[in-house]
N, C-alpha and C. Protein backbone atom coordinates (compact mmCIF):
# COMPACT_ATOMS: atom_id res chain seq x y z
N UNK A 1 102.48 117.16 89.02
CA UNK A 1 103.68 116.51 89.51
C UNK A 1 104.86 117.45 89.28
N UNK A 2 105.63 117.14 90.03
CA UNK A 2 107.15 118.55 90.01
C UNK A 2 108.04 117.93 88.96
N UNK A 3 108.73 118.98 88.10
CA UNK A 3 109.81 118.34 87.60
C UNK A 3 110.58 117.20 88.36
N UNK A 4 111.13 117.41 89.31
CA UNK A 4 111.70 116.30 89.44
C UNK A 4 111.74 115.06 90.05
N UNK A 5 110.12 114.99 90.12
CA UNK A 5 109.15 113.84 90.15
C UNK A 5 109.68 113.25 89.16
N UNK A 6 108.89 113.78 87.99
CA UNK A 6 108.86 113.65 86.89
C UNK A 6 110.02 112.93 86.17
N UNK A 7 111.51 113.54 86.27
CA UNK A 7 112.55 113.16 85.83
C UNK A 7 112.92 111.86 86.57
N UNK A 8 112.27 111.83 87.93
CA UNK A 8 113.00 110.73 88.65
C UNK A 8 112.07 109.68 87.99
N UNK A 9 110.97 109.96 87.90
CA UNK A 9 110.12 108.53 87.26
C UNK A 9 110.38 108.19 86.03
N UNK A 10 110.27 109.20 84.98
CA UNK A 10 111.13 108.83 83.44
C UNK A 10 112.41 107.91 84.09
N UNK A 11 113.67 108.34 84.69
CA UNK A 11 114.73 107.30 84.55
C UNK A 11 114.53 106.16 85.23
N UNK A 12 113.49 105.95 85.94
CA UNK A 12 112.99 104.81 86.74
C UNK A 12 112.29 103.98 85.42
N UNK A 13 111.34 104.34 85.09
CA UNK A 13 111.05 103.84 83.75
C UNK A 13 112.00 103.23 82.94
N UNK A 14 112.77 104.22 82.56
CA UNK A 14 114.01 103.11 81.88
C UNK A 14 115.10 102.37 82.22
N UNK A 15 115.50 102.65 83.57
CA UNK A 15 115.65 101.40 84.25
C UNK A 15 115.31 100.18 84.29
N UNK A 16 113.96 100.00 84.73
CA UNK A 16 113.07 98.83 84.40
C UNK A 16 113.03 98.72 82.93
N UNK A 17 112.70 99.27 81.95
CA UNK A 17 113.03 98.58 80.30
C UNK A 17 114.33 98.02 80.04
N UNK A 18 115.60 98.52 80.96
CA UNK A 18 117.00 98.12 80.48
C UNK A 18 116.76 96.89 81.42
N UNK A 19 116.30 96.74 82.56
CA UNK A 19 116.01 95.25 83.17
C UNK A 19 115.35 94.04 82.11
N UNK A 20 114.65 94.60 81.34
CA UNK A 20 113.91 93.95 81.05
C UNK A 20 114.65 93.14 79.89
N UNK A 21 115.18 94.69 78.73
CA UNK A 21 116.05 94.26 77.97
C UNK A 21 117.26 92.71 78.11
N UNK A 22 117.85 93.34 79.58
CA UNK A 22 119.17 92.16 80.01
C UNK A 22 118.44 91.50 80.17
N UNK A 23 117.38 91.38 80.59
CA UNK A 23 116.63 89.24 81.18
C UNK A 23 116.31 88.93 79.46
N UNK A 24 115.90 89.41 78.59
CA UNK A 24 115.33 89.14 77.52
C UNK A 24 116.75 88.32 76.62
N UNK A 25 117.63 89.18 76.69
CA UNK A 25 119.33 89.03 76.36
C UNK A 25 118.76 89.27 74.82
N UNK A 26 118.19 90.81 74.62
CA UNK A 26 118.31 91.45 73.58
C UNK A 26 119.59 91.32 73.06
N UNK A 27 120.12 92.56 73.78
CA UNK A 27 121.53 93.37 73.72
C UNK A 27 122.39 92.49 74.63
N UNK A 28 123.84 92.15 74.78
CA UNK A 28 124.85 91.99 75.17
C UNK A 28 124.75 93.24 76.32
N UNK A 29 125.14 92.49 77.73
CA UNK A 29 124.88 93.44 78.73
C UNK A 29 125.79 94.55 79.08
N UNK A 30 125.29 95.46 79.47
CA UNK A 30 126.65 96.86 79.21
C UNK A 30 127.53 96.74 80.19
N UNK A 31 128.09 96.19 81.04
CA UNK A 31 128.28 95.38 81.78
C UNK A 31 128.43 94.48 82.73
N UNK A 32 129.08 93.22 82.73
CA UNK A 32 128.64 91.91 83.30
C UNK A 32 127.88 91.76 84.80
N UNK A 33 128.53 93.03 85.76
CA UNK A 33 128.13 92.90 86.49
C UNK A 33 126.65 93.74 86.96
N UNK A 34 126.13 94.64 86.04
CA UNK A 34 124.97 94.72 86.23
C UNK A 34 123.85 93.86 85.54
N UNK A 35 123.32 93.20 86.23
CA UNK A 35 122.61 92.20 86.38
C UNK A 35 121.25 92.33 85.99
N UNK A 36 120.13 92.07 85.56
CA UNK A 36 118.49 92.47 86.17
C UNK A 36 118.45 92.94 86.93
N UNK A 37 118.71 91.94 88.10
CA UNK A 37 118.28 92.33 89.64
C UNK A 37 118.64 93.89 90.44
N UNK A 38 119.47 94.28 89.31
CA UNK A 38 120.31 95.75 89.42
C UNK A 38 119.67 96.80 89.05
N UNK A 39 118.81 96.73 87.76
CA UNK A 39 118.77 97.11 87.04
C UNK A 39 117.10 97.23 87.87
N UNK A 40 116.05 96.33 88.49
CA UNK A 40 115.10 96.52 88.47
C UNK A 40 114.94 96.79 90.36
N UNK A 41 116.28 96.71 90.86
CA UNK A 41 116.23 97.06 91.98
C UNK A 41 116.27 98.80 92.31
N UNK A 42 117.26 99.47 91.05
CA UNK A 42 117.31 100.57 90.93
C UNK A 42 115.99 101.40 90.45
N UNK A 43 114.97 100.69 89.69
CA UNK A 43 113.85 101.56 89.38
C UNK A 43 112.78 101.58 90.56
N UNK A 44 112.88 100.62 91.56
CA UNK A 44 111.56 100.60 92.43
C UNK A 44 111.96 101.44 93.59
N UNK A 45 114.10 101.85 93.81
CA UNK A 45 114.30 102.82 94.30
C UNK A 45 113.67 104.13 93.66
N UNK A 46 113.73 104.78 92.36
CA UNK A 46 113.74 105.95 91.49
C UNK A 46 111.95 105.92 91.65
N UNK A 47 111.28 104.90 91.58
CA UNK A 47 109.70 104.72 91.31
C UNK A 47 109.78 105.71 92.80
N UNK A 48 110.01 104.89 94.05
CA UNK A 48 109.77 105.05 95.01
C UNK A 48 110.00 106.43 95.49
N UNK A 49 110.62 106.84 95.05
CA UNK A 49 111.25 108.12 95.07
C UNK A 49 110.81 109.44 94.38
N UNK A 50 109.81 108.99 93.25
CA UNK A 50 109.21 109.71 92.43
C UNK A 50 107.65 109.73 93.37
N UNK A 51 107.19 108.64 93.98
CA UNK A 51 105.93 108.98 94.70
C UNK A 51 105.96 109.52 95.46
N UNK A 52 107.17 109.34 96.60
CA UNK A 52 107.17 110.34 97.77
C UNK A 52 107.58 112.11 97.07
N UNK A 53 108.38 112.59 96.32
CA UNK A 53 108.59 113.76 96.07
C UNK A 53 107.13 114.16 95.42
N UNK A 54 106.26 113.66 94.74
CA UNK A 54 104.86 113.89 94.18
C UNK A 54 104.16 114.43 95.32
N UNK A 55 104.17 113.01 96.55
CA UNK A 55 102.81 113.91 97.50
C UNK A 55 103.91 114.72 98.53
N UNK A 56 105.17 114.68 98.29
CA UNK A 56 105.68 115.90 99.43
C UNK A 56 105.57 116.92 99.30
N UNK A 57 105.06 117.54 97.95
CA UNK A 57 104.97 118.77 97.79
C UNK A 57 104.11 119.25 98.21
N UNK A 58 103.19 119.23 99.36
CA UNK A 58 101.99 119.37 99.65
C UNK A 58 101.05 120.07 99.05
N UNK A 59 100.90 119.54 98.15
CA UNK A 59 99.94 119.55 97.17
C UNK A 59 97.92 119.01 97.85
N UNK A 60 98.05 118.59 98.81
CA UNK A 60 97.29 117.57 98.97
C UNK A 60 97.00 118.45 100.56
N UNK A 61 95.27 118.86 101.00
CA UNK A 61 94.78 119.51 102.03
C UNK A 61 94.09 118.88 103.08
């Protein structure tokens, strides 16, 4: 996988944990207006984004 596969899926990753965090109401939210729905809408962008840069590299014959 390319670096910046890689980097895009790590912050996608924690995206979705900070989603997870605010629905849980660990932590006091960093703020009000990012939401879950923000928070886990932004990782399935970064996810999504990490699969297509993976097989664009044509890696694959």
């Amino acid at each position: 996988m390319g670096t910046i596969a890689a980097i895009t899926g790590a912050i996608g990753g924690l995206c979705a944990a900070i989603g997870i965090i605010t629905i849980m109401e660990v932590i006091p939210p960093i703020a009000p207006q990012l939401v879950w729905s923000f928070w886990f809408g932004l990782a399935v962008i970064l996810l999504l984004g990490t699969i297509a840069m993976a097989i664009g590299r044509g890696g694959y014959d």
